[in-house]
Protein backbone atom coordinates (compact mmCIF):
# COMPACT_ATOMS: atom_id res chain seq x y z
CA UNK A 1 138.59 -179.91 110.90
CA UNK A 2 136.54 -181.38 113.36
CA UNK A 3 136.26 -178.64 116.56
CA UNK A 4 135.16 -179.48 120.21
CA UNK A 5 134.42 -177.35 122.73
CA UNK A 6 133.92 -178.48 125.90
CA UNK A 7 132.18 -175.39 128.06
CA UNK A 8 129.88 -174.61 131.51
CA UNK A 9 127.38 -172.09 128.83
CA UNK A 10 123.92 -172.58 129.82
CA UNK A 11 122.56 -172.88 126.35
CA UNK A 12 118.75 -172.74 124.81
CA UNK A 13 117.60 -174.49 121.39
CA UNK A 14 115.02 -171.78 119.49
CA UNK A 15 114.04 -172.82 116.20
CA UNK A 16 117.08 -175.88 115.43
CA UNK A 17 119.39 -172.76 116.49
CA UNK A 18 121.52 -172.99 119.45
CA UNK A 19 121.85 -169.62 121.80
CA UNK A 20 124.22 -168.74 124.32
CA UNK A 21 125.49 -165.92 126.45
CA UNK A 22 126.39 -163.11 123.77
CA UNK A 23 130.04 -162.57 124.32
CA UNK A 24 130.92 -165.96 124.85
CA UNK A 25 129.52 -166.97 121.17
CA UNK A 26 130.15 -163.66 119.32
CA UNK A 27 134.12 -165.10 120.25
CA UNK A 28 133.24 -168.73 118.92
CA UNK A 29 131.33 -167.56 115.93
CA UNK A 30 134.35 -166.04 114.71
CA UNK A 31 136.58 -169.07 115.79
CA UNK A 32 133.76 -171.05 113.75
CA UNK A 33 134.72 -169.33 110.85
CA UNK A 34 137.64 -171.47 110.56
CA UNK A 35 136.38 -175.01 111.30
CA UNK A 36 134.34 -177.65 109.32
CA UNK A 37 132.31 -179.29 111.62
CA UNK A 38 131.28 -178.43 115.61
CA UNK A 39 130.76 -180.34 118.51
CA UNK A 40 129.71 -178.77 121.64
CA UNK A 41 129.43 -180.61 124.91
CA UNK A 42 127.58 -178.34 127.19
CA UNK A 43 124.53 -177.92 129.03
CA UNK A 44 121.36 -177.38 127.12
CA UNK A 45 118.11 -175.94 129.57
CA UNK A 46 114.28 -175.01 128.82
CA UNK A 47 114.37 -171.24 128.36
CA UNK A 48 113.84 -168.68 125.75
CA UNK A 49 116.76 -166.66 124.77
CA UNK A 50 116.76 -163.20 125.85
CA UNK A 51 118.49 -159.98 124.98
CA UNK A 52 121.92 -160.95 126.20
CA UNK A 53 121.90 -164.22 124.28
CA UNK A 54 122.69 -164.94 120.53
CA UNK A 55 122.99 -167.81 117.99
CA UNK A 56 125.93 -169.57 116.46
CA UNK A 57 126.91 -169.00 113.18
CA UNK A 58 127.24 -172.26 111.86
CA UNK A 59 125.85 -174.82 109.65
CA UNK A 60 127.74 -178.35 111.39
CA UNK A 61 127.21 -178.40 114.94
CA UNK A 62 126.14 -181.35 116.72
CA UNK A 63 125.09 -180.18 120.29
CA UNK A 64 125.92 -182.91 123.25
CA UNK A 65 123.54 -181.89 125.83
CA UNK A 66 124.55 -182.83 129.38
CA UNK A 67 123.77 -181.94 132.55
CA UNK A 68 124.86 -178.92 134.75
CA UNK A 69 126.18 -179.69 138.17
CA UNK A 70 127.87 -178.05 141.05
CA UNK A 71 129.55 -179.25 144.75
CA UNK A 72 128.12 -175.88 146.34
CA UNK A 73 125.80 -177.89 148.96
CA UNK A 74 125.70 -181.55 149.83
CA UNK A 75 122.37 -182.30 147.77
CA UNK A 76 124.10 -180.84 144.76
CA UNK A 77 127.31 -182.63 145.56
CA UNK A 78 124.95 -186.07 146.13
CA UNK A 79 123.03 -185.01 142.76
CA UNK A 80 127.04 -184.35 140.81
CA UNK A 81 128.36 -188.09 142.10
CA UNK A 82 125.74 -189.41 139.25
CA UNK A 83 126.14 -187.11 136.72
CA UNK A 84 129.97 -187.12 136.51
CA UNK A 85 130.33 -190.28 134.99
CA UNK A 86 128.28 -189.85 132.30
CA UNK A 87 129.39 -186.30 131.45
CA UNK A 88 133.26 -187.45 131.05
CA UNK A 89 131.78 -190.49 128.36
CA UNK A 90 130.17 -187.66 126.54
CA UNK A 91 133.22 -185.24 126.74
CA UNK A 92 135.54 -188.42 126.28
CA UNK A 93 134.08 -189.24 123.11
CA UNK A 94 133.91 -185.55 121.83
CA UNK A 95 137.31 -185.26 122.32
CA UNK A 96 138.05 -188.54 120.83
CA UNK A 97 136.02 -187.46 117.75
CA UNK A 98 137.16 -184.48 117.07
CA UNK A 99 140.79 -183.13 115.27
CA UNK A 100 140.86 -179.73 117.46
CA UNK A 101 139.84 -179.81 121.25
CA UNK A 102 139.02 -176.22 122.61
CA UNK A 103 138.11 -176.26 126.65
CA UNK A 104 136.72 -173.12 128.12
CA UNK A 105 137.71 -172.36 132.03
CA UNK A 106 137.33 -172.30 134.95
CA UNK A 107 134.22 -174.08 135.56
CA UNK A 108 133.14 -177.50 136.25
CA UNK A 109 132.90 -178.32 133.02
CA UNK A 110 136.47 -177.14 132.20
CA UNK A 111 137.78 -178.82 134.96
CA UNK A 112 136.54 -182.30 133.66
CA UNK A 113 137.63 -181.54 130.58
CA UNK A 114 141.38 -181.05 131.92
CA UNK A 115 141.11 -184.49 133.57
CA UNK A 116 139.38 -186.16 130.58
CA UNK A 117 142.16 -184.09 127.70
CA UNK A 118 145.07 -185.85 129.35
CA UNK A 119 143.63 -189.15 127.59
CA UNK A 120 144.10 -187.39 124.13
CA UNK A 121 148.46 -186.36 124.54
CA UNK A 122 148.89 -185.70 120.43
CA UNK A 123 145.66 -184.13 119.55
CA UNK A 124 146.31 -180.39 119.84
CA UNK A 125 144.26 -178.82 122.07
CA UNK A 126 143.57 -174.75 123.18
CA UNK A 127 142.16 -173.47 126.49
CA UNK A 128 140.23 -169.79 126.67
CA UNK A 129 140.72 -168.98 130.75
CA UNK A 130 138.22 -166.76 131.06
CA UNK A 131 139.35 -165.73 134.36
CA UNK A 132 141.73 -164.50 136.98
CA UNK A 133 145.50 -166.14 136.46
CA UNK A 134 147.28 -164.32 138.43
CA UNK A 135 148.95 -167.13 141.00
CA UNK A 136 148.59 -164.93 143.97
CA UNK A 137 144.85 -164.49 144.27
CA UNK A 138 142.32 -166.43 146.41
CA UNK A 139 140.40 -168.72 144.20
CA UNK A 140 138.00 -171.59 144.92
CA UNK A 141 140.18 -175.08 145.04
CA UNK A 142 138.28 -176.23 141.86
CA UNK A 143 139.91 -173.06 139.78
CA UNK A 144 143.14 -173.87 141.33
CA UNK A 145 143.45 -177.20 140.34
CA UNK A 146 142.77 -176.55 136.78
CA UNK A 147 145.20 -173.92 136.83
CA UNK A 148 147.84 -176.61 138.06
CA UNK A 149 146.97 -178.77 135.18
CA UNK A 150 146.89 -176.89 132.75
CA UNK A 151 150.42 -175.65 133.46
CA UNK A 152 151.68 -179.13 134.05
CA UNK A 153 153.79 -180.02 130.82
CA UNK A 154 153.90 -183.53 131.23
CA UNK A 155 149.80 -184.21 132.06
CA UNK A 156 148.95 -180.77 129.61
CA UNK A 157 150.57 -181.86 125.93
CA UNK A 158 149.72 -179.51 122.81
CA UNK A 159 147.87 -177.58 124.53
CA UNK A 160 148.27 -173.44 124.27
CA UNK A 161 146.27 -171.60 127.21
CA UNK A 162 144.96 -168.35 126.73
CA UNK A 163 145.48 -166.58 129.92
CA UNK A 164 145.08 -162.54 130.62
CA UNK A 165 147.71 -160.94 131.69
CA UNK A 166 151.50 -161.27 131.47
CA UNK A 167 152.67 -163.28 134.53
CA UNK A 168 156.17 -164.73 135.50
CA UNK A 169 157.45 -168.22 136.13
CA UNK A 170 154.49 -170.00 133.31
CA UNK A 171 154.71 -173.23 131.12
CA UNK A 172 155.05 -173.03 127.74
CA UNK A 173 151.90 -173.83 127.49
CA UNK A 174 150.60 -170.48 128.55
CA UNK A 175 150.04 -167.50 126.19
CA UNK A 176 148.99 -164.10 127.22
CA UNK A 177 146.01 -163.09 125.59
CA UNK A 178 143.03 -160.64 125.33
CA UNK A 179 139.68 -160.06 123.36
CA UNK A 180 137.79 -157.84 122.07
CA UNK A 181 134.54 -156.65 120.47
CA UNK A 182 134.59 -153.50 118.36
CA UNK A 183 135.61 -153.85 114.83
CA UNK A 184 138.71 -151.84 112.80
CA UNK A 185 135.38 -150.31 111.46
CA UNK A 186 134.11 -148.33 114.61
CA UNK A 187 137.50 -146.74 115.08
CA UNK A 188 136.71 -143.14 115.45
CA UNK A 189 138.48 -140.17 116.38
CA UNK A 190 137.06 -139.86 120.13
CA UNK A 191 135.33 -136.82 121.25
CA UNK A 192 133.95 -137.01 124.58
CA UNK A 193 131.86 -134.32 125.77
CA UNK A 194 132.54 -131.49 128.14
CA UNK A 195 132.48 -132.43 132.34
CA UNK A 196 130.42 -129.15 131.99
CA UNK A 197 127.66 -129.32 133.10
CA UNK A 198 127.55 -132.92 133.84
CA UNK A 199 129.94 -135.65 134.43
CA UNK A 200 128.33 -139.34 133.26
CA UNK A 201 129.61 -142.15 134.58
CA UNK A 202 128.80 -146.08 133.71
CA UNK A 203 128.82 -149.28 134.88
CA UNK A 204 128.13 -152.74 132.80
CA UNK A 205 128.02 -155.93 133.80
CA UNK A 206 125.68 -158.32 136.18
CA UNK A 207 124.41 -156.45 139.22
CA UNK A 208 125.77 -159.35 141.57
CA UNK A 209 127.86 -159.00 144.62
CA UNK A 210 131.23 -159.90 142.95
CA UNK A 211 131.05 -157.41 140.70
CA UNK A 212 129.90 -154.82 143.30
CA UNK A 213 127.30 -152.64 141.68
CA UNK A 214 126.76 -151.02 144.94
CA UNK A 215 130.14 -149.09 145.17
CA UNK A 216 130.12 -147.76 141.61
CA UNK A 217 126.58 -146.37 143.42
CA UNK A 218 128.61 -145.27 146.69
CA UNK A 219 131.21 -143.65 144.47
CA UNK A 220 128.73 -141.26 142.64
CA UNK A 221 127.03 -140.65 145.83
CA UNK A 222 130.37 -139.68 147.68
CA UNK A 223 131.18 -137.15 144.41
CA UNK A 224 127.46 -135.64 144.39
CA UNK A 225 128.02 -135.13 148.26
CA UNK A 226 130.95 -132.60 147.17
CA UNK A 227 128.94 -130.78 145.02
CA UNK A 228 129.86 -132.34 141.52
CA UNK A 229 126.89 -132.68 139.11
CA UNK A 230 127.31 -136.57 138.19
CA UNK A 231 125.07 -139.07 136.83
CA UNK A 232 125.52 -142.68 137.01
CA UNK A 233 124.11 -145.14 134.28
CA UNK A 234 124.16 -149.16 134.95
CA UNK A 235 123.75 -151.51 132.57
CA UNK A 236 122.70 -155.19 133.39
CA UNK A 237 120.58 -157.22 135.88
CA UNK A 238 120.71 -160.02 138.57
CA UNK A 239 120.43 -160.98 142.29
CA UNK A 240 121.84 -157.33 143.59
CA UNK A 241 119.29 -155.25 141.42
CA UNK A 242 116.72 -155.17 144.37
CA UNK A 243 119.06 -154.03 146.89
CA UNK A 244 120.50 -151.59 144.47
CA UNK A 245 116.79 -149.98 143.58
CA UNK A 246 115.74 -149.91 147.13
CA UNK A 247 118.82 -148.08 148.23
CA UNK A 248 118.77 -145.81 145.68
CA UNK A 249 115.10 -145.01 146.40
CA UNK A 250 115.69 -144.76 150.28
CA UNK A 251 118.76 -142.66 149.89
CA UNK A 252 116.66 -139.89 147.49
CA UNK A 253 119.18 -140.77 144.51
CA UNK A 254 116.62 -141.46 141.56
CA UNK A 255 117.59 -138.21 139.79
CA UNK A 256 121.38 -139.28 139.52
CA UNK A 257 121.70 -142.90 139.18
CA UNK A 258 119.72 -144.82 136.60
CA UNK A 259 119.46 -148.86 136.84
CA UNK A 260 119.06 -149.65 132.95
CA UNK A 261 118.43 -153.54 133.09
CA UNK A 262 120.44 -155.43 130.35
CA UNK A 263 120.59 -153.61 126.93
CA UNK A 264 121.66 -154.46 123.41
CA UNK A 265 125.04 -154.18 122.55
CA UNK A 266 124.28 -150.85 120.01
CA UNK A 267 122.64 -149.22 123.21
CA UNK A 268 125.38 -149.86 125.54
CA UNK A 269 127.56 -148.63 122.87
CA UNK A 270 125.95 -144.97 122.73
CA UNK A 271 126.18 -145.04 126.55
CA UNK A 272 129.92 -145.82 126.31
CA UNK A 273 130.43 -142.85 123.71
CA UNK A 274 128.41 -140.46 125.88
CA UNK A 275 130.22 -141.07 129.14
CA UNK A 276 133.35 -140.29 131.01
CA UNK A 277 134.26 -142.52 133.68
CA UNK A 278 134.11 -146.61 133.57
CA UNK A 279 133.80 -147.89 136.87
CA UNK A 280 133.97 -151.62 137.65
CA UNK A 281 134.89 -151.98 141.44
CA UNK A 282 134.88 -156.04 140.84
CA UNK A 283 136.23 -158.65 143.75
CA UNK A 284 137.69 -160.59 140.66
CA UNK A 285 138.28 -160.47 136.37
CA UNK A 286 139.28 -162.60 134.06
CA UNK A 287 140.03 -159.57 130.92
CA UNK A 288 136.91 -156.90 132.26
CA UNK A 289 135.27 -156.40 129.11
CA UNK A 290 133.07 -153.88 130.32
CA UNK A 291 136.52 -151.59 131.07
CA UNK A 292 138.07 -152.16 127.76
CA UNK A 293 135.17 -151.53 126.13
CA UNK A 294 134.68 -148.26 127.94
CA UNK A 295 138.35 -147.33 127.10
CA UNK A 296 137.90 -147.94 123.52
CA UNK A 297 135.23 -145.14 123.62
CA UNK A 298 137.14 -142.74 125.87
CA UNK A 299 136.07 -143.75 128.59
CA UNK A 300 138.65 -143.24 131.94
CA UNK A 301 138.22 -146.25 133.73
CA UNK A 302 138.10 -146.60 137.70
CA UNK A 303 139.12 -150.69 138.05
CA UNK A 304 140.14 -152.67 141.24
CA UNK A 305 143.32 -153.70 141.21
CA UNK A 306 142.50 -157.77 140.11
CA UNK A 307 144.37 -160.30 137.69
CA UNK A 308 145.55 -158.05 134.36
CA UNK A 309 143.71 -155.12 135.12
CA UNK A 310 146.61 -153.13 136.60
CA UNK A 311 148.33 -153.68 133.21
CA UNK A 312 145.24 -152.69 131.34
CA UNK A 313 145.24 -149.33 132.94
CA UNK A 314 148.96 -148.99 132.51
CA UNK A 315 149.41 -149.08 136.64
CA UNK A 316 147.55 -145.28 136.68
CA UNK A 317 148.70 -143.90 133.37
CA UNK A 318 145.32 -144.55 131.48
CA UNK A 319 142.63 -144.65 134.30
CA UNK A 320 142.08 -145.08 138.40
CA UNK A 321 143.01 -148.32 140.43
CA UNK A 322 140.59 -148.50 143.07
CA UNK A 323 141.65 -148.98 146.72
CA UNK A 324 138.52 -149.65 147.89
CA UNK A 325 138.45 -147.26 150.53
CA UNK A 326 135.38 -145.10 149.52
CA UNK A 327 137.18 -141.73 151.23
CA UNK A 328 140.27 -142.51 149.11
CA UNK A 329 138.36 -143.57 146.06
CA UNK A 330 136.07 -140.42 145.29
CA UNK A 331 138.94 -138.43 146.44
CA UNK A 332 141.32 -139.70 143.37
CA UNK A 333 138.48 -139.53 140.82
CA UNK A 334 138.01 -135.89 142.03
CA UNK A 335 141.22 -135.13 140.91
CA UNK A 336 140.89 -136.43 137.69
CA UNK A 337 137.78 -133.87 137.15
CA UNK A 338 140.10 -131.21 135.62
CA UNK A 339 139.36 -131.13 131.75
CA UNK A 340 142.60 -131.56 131.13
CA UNK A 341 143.77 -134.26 133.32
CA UNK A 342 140.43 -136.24 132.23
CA UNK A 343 141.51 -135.86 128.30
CA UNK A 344 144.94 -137.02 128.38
CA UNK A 345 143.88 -140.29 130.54
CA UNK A 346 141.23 -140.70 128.08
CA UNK A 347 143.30 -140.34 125.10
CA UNK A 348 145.59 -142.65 126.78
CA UNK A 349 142.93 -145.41 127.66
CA UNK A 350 141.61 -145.22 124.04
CA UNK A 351 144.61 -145.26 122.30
CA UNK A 352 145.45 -148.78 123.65
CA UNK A 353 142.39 -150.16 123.40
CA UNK A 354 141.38 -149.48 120.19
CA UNK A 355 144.69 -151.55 119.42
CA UNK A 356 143.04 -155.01 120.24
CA UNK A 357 140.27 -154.80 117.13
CA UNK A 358 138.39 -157.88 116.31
CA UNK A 359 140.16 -157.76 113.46
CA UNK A 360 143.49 -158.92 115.62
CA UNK A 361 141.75 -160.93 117.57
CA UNK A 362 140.55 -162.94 114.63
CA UNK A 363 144.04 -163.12 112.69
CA UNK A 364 145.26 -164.67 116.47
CA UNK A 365 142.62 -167.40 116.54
CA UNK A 366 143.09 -168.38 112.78
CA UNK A 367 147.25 -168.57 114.25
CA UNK A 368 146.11 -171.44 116.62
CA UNK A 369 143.78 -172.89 114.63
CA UNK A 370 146.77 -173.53 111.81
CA UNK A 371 148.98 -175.23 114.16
């Protein structure tokens, strides 16, 4: 079977080996497993990889570079009127070449590839939408069109779309799906420490403004101001980590919250085991990784209320929906910092996460990959 992916990945070449964002290929690798030959259309720039990237696992893939492009100013819009054509030839004759076409949305890419896919009506096709779905949140027009096209029958044929979340009046071309990224293997009994004498909490993911670093900060602030002995650990970089170490400097908080830069995947892991609380205070999620991944280690997850996470967190029963009211906020996670109220949410939250195994995961993909 000849396999196309169509995707927005920045990717780097090391050594004939292609690298990529680490969760987004440790998914394909295991799709990979089931396919004879790989085409990627993506963009390919001059970098090194770093600790948050990895390789594919694969020995056919033929790499299309093309460019990246965006319509967030009018020199980039002026620079994306040339570059358009000649990325839908290169995605029109991946897609013509290969047997399975796989898109990966939103993003720019993904939405040329909807356009380009309704060229191809009998070749089967499969969609991974990596982000929100739920119908009633405020998306960029871009994400919202590809949304509409993918659930469009008549321009969307053989096509399954992996969506997050369980939401009413879909296609039948959407499936509710998830991920995941601890093995069958690493189930373990959980045993999280004692609140007594401290109370850890963590935060992973990109210290940018959507994903709003800075209240998981407030949050731990707001707790320590009542007199509870908390730590706060995060885990990642980007454009907010400034901000983030100059507040925490100015405000005298060094000795309770810790900015960690990214980490591998083993160290994160430790971090998850030794903590209590999950907090991801995001504006918007596709499925937060970062708060199942917490869960499957115990972990009592404070989420905002965005696309599936509500069902994630069982609408209270296995963690805290943020209300993103800071008063509010610290006030129910106080609550929760009763030994026993914190053990049965975290038996809860682990319980159904350590359901969604990448062994299950896999089995699903090798499902759509036999139709």
């Amino acid at each position: 079977m000849k396999f196309a992916i169509i995707t927005n990945v920045n990717h780097v070449e090391d050594n004939g080996q292609f690298f990529g964002y680490a969760p987004y290929v440790r998914e394909m690798n295991i799709w990979f497993k089931y396919v004879d030959k790989t085409i990627i259309v993506a963009p390919l720039i001059k970098a090194n990889p770093t600790d948050i990237d990895i390789a594919y696992i694969h020995n056919q893939i033929e790499f299309r570079k093309v460019s990246d492009f965006s319509f967030i100013s009018f020199k980039n819009i002026l620079f994306s009127i040339v570059k358009i054509p000649v990325i839908l030839w290169s995605i029109f004759w991946a897609m013509k070449n290969a047997d399975h076409i796989h898109l990966r949305c939103p993003g720019n890419m993904g939405l040329l590839g909807c356009f380009v896919q309704i060229l191809f009506p009998g070749k089967i096709k499969t969609v991974k939408y990596a982000g929100n779905w739920d119908p009633q949140s405020k998306q960029p027009w871009t994400y919202k069109l590809q949304k509409r096209i993918l659930n469009n029958t008549f321009l969307t044929k053989n096509m399954t779309v992996l969506v997050y979340g369980d939401w009413n009046k879909q296609s039948k071309n959407i499936k509710p799906f998830f991920t995941a990224t601890y093995s069958e293997l690493e189930k373990i009994q959980i045993e999280k420490p004692s609140l007594d004498p401290i109370i850890k909490f963590i935060f992973v993911g990109s210290l940018v403004s959507g994903k709003n670093p800075m209240y998981a900060v407030n949050i731990v602030q707001g707790l320590a101001k009542k007199g509870k002995n908390v730590i706060l650990n995060l885990y990642g970089d980007g454009a907010e980590g400034n901000v983030l170490h100059q507040y925490i400097t100015n405000n005298k908080l060094d000795s309770i919250i810790f900015l960690n830069g990214n980490q591998t995947k083993e160290i994160v892991k430790t971090a998850y085991q030794e903590s209590h609380f999950v907090i991801l205070p995001s504006k918007s999620e596709g499925w937060p990784k970062a708060i199942a991944e917490g869960m499957f280690w115990g972990c009592v997850p404070a989420a905002t209320k965005v696309s599936c996470v509500p069902y994630m967190l069982d609408y209270g029963k296995r963690g805290i929906m943020l209300e993103m009211d800071l008063e509010k906020d610290v006030s129910q996670i106080n609550k929760v910092l009763n030994e026993n109220n914190f053990l049965e949410l975290s038996k809860n939250a682990a319980d159904w996460s350590q359901y969604y195994t990448t062994e299950i995961f896999e089995l699903e993909i090798k499902k759509l990959l036999q139709k």
